[in-house]
Structure formats: structure tokens, C-alpha cells
PDB file of N, CA and C in Angstrom:
ATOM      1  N   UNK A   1     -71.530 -62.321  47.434  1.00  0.00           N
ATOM      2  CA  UNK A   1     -72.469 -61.578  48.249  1.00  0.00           C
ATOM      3  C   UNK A   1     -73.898 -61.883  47.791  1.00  0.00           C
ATOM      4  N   UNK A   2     -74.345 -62.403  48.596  1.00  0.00           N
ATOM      5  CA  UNK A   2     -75.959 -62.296  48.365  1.00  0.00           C
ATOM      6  C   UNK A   2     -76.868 -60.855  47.943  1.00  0.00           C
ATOM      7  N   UNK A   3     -77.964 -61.134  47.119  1.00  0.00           N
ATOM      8  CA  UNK A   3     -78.783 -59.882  46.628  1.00  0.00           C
ATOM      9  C   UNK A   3     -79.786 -59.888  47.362  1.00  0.00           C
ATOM     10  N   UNK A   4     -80.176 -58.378  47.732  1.00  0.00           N
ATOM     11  CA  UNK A   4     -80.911 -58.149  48.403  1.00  0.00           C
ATOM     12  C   UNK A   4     -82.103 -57.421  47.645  1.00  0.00           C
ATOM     13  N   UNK A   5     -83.199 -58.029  47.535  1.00  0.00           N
ATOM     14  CA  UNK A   5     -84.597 -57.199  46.956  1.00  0.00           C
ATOM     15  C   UNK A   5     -85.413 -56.294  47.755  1.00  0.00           C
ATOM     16  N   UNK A   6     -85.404 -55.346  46.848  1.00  0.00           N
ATOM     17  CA  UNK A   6     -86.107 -54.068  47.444  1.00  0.00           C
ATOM     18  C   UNK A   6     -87.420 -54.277  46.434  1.00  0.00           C
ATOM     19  N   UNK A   7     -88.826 -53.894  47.699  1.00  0.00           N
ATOM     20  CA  UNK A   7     -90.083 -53.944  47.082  1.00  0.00           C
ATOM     21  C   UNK A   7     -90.644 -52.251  47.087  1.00  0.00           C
ATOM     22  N   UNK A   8     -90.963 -51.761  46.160  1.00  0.00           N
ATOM     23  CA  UNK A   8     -91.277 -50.762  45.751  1.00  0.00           C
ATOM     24  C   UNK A   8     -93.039 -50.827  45.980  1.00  0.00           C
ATOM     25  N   UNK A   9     -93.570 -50.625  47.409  1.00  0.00           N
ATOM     26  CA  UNK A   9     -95.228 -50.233  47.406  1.00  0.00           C
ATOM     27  C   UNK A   9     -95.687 -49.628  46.263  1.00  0.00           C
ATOM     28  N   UNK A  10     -95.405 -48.984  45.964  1.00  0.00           N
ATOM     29  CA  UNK A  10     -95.883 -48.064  45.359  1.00  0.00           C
ATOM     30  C   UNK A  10     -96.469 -48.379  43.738  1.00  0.00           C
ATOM     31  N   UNK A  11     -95.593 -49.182  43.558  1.00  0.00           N
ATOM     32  CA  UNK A  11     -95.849 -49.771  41.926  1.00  0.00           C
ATOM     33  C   UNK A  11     -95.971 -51.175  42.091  1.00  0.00           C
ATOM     34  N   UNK A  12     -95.659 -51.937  43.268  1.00  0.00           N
ATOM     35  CA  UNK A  12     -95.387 -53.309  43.233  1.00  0.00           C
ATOM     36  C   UNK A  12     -94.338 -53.734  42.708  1.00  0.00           C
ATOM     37  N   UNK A  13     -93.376 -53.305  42.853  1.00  0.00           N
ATOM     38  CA  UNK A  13     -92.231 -53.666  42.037  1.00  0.00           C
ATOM     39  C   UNK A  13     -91.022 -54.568  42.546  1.00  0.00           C
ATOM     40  N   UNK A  14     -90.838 -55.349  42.747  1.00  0.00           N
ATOM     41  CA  UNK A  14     -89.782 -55.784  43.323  1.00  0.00           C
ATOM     42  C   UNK A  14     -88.085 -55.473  42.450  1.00  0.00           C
ATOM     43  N   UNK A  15     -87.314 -54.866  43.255  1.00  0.00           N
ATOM     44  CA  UNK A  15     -85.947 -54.977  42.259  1.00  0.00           C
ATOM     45  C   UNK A  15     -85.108 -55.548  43.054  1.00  0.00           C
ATOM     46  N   UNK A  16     -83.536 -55.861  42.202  1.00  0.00           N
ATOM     47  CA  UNK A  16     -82.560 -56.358  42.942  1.00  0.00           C
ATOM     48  C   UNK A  16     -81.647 -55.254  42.764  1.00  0.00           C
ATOM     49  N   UNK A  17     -81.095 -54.677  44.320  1.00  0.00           N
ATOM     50  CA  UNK A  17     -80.616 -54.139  44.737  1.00  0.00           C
ATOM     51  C   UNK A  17     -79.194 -53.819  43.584  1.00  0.00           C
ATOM     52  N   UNK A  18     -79.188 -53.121  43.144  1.00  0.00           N
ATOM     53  CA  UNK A  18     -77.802 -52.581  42.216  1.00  0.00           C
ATOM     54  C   UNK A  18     -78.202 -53.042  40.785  1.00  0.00           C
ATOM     55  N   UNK A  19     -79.170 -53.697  40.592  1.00  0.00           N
ATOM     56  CA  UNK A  19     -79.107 -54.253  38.840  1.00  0.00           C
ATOM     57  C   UNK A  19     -79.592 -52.975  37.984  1.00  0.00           C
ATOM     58  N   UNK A  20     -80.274 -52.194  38.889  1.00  0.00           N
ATOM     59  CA  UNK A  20     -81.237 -51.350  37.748  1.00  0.00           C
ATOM     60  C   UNK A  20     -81.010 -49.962  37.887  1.00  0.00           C
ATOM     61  N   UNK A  21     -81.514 -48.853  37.302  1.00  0.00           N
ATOM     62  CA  UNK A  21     -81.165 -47.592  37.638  1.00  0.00           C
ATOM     63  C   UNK A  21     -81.832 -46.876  38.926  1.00  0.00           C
ATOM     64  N   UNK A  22     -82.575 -47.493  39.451  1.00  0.00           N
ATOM     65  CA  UNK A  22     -84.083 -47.449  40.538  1.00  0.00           C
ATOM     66  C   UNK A  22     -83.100 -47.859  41.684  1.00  0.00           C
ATOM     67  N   UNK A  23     -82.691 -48.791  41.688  1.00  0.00           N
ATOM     68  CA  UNK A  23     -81.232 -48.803  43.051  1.00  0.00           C
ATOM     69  C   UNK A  23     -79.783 -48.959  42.660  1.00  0.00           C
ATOM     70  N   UNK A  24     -79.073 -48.348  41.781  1.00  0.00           N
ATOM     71  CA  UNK A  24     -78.232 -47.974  41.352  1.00  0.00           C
ATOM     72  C   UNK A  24     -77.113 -47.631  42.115  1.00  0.00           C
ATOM     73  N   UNK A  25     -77.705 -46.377  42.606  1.00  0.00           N
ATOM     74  CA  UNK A  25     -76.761 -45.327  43.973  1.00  0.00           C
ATOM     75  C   UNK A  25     -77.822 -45.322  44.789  1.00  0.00           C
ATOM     76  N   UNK A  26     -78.366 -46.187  45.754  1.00  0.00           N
ATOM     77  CA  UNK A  26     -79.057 -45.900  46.809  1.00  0.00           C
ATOM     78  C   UNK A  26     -80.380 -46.190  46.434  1.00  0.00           C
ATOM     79  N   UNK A  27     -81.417 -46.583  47.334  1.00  0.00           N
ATOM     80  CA  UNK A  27     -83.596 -46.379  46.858  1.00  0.00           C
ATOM     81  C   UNK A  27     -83.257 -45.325  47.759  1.00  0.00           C
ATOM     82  N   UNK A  28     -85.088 -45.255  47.205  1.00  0.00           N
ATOM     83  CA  UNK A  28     -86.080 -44.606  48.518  1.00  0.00           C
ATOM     84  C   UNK A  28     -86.072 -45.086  49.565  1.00  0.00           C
ATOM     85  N   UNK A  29     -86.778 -44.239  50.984  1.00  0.00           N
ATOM     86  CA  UNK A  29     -86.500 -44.549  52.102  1.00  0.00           C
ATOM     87  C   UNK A  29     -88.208 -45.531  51.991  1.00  0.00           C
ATOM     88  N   UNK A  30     -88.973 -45.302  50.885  1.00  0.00           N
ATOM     89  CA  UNK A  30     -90.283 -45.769  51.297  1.00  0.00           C
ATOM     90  C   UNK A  30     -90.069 -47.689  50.339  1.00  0.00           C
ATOM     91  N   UNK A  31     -88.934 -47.773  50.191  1.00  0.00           N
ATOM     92  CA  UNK A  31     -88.646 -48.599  49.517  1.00  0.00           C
ATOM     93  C   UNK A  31     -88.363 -50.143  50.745  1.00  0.00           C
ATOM     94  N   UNK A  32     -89.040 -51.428  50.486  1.00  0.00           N
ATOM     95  CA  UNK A  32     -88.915 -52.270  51.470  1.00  0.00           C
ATOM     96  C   UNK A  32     -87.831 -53.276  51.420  1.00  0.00           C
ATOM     97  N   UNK A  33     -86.643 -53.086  51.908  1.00  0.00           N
ATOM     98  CA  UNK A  33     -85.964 -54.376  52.357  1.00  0.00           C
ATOM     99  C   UNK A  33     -86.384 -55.388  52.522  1.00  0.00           C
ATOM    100  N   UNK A  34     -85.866 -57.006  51.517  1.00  0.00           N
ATOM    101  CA  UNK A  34     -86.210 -58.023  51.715  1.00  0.00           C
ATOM    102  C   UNK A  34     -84.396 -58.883  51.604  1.00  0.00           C
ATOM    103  N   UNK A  35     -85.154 -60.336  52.439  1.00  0.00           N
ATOM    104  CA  UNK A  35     -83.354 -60.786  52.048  1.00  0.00           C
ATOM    105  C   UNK A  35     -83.650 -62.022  51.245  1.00  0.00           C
ATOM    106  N   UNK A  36     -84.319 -62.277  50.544  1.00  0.00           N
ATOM    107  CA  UNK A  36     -85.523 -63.362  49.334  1.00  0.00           C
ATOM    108  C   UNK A  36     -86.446 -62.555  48.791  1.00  0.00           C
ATOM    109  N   UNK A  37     -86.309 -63.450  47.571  1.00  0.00           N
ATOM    110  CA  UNK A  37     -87.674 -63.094  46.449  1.00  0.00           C
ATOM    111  C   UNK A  37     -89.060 -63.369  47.149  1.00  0.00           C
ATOM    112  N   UNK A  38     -88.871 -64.586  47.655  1.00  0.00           N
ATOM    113  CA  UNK A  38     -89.978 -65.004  48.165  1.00  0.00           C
ATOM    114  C   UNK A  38     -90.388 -64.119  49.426  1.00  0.00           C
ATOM    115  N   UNK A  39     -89.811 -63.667  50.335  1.00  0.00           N
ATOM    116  CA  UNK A  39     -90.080 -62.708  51.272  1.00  0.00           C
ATOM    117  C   UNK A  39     -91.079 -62.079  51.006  1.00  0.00           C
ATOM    118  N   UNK A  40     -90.628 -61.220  49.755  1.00  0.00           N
ATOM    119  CA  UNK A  40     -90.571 -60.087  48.921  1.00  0.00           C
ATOM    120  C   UNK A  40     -92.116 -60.602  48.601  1.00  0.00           C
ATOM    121  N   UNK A  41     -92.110 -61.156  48.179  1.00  0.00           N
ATOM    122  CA  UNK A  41     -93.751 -61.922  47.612  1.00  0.00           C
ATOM    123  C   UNK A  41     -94.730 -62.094  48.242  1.00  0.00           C
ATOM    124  N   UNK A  42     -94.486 -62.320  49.279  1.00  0.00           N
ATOM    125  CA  UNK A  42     -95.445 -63.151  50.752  1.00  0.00           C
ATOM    126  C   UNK A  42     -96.011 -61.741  51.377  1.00  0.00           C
ATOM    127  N   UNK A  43     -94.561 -60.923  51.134  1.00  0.00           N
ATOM    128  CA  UNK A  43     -95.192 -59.699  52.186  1.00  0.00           C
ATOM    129  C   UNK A  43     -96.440 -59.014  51.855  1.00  0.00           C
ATOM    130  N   UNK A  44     -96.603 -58.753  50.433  1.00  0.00           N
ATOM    131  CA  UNK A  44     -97.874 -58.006  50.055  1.00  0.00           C
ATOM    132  C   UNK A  44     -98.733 -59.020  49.166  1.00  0.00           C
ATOM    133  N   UNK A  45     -98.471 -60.184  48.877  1.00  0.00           N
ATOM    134  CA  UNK A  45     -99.281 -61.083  48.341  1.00  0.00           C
ATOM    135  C   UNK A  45    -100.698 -60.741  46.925  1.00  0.00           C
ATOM    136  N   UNK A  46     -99.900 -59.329  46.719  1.00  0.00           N
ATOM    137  CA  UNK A  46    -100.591 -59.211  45.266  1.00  0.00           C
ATOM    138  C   UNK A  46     -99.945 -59.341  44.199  1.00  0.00           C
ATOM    139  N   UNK A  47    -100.072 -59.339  43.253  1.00  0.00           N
ATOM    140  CA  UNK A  47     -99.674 -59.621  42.018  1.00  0.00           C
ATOM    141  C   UNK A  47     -97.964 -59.173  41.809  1.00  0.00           C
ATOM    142  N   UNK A  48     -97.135 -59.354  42.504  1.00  0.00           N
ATOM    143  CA  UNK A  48     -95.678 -58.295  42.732  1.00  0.00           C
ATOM    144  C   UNK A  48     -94.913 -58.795  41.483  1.00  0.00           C
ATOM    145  N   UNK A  49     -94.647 -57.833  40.141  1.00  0.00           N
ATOM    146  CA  UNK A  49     -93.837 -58.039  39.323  1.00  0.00           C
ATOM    147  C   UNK A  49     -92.708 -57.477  39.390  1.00  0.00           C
ATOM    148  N   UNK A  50     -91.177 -58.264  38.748  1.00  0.00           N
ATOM    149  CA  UNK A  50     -89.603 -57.928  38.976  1.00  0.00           C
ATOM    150  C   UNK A  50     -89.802 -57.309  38.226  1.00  0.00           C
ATOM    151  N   UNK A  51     -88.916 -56.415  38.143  1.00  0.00           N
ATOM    152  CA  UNK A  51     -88.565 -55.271  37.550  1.00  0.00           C
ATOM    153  C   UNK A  51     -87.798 -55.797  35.903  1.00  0.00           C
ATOM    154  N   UNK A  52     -88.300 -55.008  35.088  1.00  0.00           N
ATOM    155  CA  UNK A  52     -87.700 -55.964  33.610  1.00  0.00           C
ATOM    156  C   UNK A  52     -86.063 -55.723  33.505  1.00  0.00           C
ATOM    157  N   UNK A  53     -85.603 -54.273  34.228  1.00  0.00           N
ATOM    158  CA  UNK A  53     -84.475 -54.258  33.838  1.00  0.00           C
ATOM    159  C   UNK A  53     -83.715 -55.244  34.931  1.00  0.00           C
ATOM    160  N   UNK A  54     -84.139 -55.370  36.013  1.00  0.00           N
ATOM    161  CA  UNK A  54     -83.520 -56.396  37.060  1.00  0.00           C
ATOM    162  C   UNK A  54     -83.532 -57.658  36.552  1.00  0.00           C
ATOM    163  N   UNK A  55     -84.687 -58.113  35.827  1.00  0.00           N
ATOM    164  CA  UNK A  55     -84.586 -59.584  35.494  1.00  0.00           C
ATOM    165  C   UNK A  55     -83.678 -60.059  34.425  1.00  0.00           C
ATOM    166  N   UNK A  56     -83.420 -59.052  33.709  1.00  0.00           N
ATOM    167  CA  UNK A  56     -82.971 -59.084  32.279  1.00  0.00           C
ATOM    168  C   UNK A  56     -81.153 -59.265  32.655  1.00  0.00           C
ATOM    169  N   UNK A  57     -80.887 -58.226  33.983  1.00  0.00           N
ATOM    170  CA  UNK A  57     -79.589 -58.807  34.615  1.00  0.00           C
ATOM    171  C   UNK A  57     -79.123 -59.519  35.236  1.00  0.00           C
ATOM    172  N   UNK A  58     -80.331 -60.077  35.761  1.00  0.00           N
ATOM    173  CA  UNK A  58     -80.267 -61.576  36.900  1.00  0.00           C
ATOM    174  C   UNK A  58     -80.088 -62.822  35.418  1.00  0.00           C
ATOM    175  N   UNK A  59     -80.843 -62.512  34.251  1.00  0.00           N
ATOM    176  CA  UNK A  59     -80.489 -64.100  33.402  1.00  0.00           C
ATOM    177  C   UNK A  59     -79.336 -63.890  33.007  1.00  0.00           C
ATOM    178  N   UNK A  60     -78.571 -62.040  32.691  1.00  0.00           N
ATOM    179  CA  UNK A  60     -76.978 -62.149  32.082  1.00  0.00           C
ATOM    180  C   UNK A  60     -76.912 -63.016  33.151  1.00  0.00           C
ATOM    181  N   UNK A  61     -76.566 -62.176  34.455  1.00  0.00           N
ATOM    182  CA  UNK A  61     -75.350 -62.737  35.360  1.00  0.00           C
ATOM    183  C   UNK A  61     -75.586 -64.565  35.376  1.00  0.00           C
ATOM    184  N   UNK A  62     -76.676 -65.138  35.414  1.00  0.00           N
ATOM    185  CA  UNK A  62     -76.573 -66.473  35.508  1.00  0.00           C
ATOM    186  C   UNK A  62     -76.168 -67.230  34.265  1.00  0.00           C
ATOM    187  N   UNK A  63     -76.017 -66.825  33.032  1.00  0.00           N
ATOM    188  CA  UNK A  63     -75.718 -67.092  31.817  1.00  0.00           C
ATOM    189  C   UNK A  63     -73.940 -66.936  32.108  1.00  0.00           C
ATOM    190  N   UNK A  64     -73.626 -66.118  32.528  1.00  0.00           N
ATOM    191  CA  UNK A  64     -71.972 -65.747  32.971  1.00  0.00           C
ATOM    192  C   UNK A  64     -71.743 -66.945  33.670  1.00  0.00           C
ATOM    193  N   UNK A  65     -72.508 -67.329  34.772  1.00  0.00           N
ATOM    194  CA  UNK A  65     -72.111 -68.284  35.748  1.00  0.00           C
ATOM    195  C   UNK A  65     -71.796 -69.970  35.220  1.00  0.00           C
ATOM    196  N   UNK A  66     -72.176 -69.721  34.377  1.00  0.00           N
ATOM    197  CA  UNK A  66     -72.625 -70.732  33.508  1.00  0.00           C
ATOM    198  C   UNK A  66     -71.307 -71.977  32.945  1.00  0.00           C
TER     199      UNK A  66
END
């Protein structure tokens, strides 16, 4: 299944959908659906940092894949 990133206005945050405790069981409704990072990036074109606990599970899982 593909991951889906949710951008958080509010902080600039981009996460991936289930890695972190922030979308865990569900986001916010003010929370933005993307289906790419890059989407995710383009849409507000400021400085948008991943979320540390999301990234930190995106290198396990690719280290697993491995």
C-alpha cells in the first residue's frame, strides 16, 4: 500500500500517515491530504519539515526492505 502524507498548516509539518502518534488513529480534519512528498511540498512552498518521528520510521522500514 502506498503512504499517504498529511501536511499539518499549522506547524508545517508534513507526516506519513500511521508512522507517528499525530496520525496514529486518525488526524485532524484541518490536516491536508497529499498522495507524494513532493505534492506535499509544492503545495505551500515554504520551508515544510517531516516530522522526526515519521522520518525516523520511513529509514527503519527501508532498512527492513533492505
Amino acid at each position: 500500500m502506498k503512504d499517504m502524507f498529511l501536511y499539518n498548516p499549522k506547524r508545517c509539518t508534513l507526516h506519513i500517515n500511521g508512522y507517528c502518534m499525530h496520525t496514529k488513529n486518525g488526524y485532524p480534519d484541518y490536516y491536508i491530504p497529499f498522495n507524494t512528498e513532493n505534492e506535499a511540498i509544492a503545495y505551500d512552498g515554504r520551508a515544510v519539515g517531516i516530522c522526526k518521528l515519521c522520518q525516523k520510521k520511513r529509514e527503519q522500514k527501508m532498512e527492513e526492505s533492505k
